[in-house]
PDB file of N, CA and C in Angstrom:
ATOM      1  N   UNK A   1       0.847  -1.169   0.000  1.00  0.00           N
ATOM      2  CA  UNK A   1       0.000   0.000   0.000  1.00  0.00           C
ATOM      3  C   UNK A   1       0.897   1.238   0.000  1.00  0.00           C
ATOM      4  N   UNK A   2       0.235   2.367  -0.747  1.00  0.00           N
ATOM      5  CA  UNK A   2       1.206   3.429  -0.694  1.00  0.00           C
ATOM      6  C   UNK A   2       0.971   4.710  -0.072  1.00  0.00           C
ATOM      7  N   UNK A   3       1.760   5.345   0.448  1.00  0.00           N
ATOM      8  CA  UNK A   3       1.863   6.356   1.783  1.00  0.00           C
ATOM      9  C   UNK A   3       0.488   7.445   0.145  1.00  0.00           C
ATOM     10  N   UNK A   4      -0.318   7.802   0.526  1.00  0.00           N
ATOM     11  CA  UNK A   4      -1.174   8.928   0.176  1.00  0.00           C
ATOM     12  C   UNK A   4      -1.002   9.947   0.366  1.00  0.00           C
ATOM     13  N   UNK A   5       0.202  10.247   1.168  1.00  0.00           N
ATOM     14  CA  UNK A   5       0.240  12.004   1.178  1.00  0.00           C
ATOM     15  C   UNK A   5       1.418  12.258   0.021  1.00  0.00           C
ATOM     16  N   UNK A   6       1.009  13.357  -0.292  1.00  0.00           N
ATOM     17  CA  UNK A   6       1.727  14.060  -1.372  1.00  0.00           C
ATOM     18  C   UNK A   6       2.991  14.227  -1.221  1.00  0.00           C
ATOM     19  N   UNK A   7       2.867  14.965   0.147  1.00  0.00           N
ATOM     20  CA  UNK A   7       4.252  15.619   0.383  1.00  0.00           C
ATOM     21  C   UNK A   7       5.245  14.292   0.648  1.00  0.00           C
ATOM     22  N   UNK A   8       5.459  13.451   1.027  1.00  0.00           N
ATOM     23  CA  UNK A   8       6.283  12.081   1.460  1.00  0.00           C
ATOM     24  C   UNK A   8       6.162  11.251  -0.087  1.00  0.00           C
ATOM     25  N   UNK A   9       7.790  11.533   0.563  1.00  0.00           N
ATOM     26  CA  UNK A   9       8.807  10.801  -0.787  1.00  0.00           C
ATOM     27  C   UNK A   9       8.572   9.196  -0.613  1.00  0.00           C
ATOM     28  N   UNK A  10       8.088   8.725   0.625  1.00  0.00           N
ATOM     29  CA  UNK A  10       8.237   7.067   1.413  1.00  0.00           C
ATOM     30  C   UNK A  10       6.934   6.370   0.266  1.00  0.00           C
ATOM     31  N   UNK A  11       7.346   4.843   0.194  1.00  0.00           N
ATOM     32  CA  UNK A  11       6.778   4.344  -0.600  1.00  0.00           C
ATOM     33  C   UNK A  11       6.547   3.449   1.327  1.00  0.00           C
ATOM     34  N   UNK A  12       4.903   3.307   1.563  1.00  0.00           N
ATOM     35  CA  UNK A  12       5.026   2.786   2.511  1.00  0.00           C
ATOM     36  C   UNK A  12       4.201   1.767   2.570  1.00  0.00           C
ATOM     37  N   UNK A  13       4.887   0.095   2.849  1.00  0.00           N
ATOM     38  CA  UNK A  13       4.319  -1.331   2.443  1.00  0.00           C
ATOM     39  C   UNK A  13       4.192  -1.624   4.087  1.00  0.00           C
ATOM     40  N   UNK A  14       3.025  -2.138   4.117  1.00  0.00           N
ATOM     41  CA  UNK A  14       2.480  -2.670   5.524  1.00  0.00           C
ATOM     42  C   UNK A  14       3.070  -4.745   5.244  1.00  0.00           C
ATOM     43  N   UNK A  15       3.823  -4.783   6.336  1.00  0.00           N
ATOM     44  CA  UNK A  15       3.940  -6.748   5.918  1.00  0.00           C
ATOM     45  C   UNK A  15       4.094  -7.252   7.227  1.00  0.00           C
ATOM     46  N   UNK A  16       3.089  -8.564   7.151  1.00  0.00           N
ATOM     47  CA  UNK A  16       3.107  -9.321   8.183  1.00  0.00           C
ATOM     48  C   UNK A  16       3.796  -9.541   8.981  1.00  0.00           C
ATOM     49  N   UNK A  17       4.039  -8.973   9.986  1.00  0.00           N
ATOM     50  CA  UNK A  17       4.799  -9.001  11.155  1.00  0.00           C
ATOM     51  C   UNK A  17       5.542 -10.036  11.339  1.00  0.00           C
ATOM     52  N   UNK A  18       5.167 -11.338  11.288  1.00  0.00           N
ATOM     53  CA  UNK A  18       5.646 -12.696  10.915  1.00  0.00           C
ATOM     54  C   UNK A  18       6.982 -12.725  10.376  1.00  0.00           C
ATOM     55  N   UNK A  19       6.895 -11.911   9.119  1.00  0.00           N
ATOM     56  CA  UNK A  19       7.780 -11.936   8.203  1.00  0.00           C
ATOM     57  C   UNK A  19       9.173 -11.246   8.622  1.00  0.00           C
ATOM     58  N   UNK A  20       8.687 -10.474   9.682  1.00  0.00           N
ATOM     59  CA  UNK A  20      10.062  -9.297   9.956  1.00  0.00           C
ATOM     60  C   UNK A  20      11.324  -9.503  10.289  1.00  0.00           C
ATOM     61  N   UNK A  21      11.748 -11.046  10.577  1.00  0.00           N
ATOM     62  CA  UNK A  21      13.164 -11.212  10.802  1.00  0.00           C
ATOM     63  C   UNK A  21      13.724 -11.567   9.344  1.00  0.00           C
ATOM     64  N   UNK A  22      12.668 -11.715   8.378  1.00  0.00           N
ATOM     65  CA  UNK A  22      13.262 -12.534   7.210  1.00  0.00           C
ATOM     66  C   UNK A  22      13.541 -11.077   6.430  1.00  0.00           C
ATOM     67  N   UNK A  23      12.716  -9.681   6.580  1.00  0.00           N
ATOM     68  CA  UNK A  23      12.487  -8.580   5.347  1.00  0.00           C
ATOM     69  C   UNK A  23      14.068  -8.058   5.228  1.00  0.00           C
ATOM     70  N   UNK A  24      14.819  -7.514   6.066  1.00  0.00           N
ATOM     71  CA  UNK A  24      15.871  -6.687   5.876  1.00  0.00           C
ATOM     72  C   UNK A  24      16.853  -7.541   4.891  1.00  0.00           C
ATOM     73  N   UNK A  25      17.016  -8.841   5.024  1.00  0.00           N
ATOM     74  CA  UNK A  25      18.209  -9.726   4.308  1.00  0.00           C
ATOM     75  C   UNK A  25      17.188  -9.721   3.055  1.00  0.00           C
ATOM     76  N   UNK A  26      16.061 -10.098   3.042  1.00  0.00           N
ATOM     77  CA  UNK A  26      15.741  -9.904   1.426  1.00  0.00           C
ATOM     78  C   UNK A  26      15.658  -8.504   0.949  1.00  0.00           C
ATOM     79  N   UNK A  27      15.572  -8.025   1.547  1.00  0.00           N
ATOM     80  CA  UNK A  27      15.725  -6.528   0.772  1.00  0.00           C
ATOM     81  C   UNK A  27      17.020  -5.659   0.654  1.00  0.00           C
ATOM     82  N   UNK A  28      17.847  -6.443   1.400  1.00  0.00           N
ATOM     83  CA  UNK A  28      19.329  -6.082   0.959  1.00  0.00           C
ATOM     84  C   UNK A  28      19.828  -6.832  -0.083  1.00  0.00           C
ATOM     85  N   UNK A  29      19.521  -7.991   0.078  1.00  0.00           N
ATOM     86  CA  UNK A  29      19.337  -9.122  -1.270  1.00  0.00           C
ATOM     87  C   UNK A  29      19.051  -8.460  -2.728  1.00  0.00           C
ATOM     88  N   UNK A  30      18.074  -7.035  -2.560  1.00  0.00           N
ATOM     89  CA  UNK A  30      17.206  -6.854  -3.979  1.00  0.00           C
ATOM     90  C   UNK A  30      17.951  -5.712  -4.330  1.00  0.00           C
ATOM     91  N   UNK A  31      18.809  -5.007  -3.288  1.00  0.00           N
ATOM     92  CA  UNK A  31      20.008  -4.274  -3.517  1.00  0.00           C
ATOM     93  C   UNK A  31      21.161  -4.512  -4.225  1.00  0.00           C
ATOM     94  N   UNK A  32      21.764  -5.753  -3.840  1.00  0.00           N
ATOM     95  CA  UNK A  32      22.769  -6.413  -4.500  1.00  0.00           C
ATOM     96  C   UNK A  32      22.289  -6.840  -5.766  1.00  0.00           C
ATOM     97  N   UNK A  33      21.290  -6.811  -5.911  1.00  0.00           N
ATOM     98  CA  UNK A  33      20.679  -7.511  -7.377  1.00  0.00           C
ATOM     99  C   UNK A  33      20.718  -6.162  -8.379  1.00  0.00           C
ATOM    100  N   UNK A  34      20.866  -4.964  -7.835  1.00  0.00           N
ATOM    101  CA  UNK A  34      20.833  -3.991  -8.554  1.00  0.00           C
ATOM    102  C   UNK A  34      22.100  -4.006  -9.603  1.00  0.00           C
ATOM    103  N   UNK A  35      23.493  -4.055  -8.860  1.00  0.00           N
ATOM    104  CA  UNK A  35      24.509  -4.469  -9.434  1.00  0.00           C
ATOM    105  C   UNK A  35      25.012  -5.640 -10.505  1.00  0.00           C
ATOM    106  N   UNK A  36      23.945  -6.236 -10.051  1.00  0.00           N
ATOM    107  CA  UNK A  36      24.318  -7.541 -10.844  1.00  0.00           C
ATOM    108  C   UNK A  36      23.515  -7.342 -12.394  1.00  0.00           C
ATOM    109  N   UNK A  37      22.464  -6.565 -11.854  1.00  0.00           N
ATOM    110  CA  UNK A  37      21.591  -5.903 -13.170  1.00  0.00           C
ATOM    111  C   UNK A  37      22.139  -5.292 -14.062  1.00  0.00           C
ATOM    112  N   UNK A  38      22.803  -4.672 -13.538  1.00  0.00           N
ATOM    113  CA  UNK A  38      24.102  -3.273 -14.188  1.00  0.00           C
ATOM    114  C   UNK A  38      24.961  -4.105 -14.991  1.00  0.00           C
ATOM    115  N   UNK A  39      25.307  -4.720 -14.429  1.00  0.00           N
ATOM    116  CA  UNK A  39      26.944  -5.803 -15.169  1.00  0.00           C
ATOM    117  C   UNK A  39      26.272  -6.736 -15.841  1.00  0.00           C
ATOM    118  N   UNK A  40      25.124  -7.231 -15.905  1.00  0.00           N
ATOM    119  CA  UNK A  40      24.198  -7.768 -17.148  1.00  0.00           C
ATOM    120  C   UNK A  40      24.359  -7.431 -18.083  1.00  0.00           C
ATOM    121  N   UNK A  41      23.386  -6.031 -18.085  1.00  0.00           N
ATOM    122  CA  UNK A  41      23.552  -5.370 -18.970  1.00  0.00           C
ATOM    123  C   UNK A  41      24.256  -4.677 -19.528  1.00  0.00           C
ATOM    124  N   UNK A  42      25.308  -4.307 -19.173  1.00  0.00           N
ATOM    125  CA  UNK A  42      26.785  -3.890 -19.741  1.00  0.00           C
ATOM    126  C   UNK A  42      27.509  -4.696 -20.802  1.00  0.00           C
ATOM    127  N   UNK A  43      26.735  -6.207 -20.596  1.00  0.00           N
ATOM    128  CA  UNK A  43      27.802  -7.222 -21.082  1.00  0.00           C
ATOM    129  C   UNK A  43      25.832  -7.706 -21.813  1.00  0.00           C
ATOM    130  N   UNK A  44      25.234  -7.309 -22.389  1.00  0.00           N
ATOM    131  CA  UNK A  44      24.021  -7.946 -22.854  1.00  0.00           C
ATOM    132  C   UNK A  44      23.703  -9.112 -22.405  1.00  0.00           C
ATOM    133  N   UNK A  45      24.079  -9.417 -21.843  1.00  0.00           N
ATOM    134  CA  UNK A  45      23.244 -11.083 -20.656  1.00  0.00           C
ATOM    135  C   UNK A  45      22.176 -11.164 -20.194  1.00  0.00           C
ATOM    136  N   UNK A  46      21.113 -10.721 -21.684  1.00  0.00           N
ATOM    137  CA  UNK A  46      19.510 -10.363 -21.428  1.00  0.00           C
ATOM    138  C   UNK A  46      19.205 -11.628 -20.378  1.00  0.00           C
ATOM    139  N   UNK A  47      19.851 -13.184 -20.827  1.00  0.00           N
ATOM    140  CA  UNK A  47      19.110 -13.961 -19.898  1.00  0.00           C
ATOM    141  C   UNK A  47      19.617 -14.101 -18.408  1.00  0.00           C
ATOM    142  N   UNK A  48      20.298 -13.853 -18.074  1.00  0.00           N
ATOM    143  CA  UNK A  48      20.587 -13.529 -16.591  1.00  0.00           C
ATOM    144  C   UNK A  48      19.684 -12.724 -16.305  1.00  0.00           C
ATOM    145  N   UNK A  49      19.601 -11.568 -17.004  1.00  0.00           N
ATOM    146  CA  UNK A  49      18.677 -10.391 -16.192  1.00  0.00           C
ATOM    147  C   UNK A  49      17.189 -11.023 -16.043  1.00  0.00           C
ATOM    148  N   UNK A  50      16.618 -11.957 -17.350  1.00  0.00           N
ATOM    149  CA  UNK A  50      15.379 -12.566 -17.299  1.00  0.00           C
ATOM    150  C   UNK A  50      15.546 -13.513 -16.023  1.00  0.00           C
ATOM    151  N   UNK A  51      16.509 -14.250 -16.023  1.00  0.00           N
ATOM    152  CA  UNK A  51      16.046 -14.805 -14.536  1.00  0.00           C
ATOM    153  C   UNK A  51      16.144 -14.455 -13.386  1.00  0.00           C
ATOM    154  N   UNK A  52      17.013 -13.635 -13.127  1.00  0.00           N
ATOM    155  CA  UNK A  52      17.152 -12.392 -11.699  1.00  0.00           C
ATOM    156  C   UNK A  52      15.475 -12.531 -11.864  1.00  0.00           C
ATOM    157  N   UNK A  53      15.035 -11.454 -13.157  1.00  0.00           N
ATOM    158  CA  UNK A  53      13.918 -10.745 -12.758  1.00  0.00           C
ATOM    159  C   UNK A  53      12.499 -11.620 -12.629  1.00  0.00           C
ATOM    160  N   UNK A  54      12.356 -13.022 -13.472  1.00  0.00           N
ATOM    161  CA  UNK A  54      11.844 -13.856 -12.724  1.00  0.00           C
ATOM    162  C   UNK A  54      11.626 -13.947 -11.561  1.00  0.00           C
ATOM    163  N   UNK A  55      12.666 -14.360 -10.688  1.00  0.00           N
ATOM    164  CA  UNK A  55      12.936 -14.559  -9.395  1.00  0.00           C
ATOM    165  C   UNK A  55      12.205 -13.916  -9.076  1.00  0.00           C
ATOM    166  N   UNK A  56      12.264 -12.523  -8.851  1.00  0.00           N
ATOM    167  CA  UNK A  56      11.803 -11.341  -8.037  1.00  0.00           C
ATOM    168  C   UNK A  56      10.178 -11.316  -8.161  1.00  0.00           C
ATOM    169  N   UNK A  57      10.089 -11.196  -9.001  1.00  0.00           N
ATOM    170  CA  UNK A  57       8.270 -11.574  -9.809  1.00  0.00           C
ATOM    171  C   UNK A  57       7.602 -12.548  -8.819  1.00  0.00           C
ATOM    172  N   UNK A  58       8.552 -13.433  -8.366  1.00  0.00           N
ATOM    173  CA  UNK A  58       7.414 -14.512  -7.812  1.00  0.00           C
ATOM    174  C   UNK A  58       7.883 -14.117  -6.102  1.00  0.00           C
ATOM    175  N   UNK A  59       9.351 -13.713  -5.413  1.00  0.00           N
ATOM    176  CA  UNK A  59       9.533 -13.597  -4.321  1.00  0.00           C
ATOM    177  C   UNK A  59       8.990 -12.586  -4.257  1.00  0.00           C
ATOM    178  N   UNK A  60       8.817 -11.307  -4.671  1.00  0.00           N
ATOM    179  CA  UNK A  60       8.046 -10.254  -3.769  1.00  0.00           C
ATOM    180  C   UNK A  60       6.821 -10.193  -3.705  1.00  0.00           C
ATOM    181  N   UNK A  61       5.903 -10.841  -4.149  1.00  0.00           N
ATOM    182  CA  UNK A  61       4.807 -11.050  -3.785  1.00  0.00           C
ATOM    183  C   UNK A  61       4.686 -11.902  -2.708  1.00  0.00           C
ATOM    184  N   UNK A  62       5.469 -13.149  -2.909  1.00  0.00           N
ATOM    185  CA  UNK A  62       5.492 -13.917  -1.226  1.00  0.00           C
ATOM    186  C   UNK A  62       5.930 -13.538  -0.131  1.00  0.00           C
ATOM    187  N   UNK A  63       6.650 -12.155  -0.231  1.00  0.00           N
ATOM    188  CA  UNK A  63       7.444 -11.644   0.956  1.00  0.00           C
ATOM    189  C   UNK A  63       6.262 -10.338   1.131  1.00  0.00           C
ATOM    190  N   UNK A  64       5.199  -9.986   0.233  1.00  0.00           N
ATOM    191  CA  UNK A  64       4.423  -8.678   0.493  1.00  0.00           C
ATOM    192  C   UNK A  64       4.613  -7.850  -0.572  1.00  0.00           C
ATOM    193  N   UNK A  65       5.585  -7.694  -1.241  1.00  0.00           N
ATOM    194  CA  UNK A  65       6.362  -6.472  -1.788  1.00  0.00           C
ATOM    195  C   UNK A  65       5.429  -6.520  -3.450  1.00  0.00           C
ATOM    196  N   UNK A  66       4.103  -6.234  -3.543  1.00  0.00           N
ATOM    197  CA  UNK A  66       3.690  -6.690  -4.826  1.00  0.00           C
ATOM    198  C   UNK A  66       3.962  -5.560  -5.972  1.00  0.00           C
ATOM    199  N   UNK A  67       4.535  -4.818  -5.513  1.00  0.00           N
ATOM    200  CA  UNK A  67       5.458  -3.313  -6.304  1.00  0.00           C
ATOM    201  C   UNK A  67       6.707  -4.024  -6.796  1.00  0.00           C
ATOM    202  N   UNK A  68       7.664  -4.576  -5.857  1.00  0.00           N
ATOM    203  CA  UNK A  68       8.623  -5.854  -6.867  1.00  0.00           C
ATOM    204  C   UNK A  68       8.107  -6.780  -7.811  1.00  0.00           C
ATOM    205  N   UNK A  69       7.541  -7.506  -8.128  1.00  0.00           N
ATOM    206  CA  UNK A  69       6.745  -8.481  -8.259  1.00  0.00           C
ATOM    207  C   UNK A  69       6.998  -7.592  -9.744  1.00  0.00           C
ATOM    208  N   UNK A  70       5.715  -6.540 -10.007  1.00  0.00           N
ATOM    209  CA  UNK A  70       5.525  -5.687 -10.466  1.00  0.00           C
ATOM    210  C   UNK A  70       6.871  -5.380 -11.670  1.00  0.00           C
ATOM    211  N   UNK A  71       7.808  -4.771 -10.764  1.00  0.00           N
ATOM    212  CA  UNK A  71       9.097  -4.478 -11.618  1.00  0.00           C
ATOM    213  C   UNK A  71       9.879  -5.793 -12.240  1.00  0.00           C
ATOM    214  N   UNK A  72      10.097  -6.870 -11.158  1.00  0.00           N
ATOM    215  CA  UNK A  72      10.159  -8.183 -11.912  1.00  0.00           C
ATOM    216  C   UNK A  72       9.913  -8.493 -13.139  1.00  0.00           C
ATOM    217  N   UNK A  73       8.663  -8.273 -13.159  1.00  0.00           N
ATOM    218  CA  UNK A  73       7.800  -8.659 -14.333  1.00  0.00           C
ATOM    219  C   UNK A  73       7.820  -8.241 -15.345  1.00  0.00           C
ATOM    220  N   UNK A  74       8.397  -7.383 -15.506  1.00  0.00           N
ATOM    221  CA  UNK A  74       9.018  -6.162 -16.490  1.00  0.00           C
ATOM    222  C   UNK A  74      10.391  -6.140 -16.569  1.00  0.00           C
ATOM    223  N   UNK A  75      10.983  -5.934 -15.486  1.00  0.00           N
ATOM    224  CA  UNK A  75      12.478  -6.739 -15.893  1.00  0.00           C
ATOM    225  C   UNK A  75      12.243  -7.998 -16.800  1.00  0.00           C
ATOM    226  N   UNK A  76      11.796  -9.153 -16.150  1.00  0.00           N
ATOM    227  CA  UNK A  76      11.560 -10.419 -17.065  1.00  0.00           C
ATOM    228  C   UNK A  76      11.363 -10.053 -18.621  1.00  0.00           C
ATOM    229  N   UNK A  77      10.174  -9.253 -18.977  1.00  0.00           N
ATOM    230  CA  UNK A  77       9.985  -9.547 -20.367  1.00  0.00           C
ATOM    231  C   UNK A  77      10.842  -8.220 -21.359  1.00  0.00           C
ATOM    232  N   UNK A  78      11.428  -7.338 -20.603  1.00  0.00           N
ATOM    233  CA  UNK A  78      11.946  -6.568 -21.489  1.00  0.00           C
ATOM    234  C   UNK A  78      13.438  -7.566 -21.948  1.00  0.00           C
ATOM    235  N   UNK A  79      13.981  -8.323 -21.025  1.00  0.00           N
ATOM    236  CA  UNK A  79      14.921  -9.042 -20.986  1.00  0.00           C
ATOM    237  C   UNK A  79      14.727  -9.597 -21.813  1.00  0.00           C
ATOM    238  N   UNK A  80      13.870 -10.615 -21.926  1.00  0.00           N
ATOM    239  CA  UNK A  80      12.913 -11.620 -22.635  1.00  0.00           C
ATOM    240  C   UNK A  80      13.058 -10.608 -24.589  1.00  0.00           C
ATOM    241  N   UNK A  81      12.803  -9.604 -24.486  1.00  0.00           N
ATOM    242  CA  UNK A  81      12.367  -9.047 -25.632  1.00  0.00           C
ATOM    243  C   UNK A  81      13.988  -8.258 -26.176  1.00  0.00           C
ATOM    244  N   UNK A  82      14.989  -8.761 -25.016  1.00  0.00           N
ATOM    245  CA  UNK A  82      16.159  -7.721 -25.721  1.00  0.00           C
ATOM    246  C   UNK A  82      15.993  -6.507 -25.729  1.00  0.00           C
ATOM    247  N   UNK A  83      15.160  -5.709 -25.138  1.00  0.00           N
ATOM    248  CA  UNK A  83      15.388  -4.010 -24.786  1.00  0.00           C
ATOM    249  C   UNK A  83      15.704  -3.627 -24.307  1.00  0.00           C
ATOM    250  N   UNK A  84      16.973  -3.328 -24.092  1.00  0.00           N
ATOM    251  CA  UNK A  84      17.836  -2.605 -23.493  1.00  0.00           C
ATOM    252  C   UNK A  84      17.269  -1.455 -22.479  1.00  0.00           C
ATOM    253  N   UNK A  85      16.742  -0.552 -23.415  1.00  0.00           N
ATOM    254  CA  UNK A  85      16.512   0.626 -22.422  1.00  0.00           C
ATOM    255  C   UNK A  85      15.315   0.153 -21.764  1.00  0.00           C
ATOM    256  N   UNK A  86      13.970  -0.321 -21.803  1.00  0.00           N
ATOM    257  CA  UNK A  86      13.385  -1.181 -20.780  1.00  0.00           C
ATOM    258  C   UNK A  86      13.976  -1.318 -19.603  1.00  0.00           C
ATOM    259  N   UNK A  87      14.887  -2.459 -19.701  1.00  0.00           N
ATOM    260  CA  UNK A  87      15.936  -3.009 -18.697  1.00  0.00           C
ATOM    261  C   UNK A  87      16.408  -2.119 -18.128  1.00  0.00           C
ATOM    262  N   UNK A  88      17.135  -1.150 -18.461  1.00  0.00           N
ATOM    263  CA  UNK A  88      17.533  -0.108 -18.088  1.00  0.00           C
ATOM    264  C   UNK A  88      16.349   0.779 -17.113  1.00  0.00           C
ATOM    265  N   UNK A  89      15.506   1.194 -17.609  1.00  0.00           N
ATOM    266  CA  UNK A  89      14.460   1.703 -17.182  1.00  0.00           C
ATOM    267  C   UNK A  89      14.171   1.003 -15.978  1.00  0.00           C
ATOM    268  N   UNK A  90      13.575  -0.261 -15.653  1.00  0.00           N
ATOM    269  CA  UNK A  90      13.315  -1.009 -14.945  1.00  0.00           C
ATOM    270  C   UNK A  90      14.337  -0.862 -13.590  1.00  0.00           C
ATOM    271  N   UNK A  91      15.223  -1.095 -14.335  1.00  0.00           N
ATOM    272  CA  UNK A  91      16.702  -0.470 -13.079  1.00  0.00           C
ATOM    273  C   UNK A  91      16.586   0.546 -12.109  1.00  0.00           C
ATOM    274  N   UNK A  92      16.402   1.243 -13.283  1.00  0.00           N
ATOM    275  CA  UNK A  92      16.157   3.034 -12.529  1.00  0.00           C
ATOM    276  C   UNK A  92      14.593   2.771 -11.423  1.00  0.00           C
ATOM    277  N   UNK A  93      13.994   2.206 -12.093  1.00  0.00           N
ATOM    278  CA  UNK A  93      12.400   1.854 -10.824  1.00  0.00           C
ATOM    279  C   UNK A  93      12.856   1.208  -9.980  1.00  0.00           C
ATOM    280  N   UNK A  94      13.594   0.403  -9.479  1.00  0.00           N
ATOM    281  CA  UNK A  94      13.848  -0.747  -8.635  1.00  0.00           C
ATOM    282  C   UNK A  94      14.243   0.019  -7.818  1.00  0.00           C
ATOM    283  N   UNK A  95      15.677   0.923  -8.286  1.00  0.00           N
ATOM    284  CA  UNK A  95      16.458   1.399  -7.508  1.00  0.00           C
ATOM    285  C   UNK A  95      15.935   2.566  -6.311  1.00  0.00           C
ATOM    286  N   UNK A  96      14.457   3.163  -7.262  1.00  0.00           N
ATOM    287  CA  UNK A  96      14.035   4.226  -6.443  1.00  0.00           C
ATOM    288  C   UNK A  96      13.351   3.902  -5.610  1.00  0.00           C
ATOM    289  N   UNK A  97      12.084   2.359  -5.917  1.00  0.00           N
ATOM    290  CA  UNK A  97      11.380   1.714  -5.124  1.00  0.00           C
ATOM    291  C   UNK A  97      12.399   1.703  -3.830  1.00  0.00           C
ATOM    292  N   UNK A  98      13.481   1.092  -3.955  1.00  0.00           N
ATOM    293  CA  UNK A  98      14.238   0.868  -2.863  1.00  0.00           C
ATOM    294  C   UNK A  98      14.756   1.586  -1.843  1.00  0.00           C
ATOM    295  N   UNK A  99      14.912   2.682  -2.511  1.00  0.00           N
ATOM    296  CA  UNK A  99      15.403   4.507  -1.549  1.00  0.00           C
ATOM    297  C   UNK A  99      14.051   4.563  -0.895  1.00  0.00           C
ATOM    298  N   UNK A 100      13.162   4.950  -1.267  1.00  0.00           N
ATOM    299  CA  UNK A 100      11.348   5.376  -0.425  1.00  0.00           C
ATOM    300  C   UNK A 100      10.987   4.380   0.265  1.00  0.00           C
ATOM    301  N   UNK A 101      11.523   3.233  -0.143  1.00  0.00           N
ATOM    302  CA  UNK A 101      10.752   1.998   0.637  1.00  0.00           C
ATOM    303  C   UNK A 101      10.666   2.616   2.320  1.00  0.00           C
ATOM    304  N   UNK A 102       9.670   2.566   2.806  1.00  0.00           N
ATOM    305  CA  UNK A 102       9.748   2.117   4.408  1.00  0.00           C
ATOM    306  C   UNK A 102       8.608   0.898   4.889  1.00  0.00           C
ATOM    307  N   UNK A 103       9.124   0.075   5.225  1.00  0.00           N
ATOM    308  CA  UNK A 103       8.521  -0.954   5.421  1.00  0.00           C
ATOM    309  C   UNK A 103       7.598  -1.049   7.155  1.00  0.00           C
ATOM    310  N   UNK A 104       6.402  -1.254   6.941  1.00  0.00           N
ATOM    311  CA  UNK A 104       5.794  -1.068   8.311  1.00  0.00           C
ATOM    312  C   UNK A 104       5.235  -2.405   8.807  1.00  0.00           C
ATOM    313  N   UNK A 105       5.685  -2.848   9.930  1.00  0.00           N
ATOM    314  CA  UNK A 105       4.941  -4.216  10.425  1.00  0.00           C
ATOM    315  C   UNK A 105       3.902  -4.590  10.653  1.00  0.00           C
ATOM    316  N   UNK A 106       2.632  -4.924  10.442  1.00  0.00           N
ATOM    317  CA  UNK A 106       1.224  -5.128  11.220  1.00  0.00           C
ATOM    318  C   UNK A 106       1.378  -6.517  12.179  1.00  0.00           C
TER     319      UNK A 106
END
């Protein structure tokens, strides 16, 4: 769910409390994946990036995060389709999702 006020930069996801010893290592996890995105695509290794972004498609929805999921899914098929700037693009979303993120426990 996302923070509704205007003024706040925070992208703010409510997740099962349950989940909270597991969120910080996967979401530092989706950090490091940023890099690996980068050096993909530097070197055109559309299918690496398709399966990174696989991955993500199906883990952030099981972890809450259905805004990853989201970018996943789009990572996946621009990969899938060889578009570079897509991929690229997709990058640039991940990366910002990730700065605003604040994650709230219920």
């Amino acid at each position: 769910m996302k923070n509704q006020n205007p003024q706040s930069e925070k992208i703010r996801v409510r997740i099962d409390r349950d989940l909270q010893d597991l969120i910080p290592d996967y979401l530092k996890n989706r950090g490091k994946d940023l890099l690996v995105y980068q050096q993909a695509l530097e070197k055109d290794d559309f299918d690496s990036i398709a399966v990174l972004g696989h991955s993500m498609k199906g883990s952030g929805g099981g972890y809450g995060f259905n805004d990853l999921s989201s970018i996943g899914r789009a990572i996946e098929k621009a990969a899938k389709s060889r578009d570079k700037e897509s991929v690229h693009q997709s990058i640039i979303n991940l990366t910002d999702f990730l700065n605003k993120l604040e994650v709230v426990y219920d």
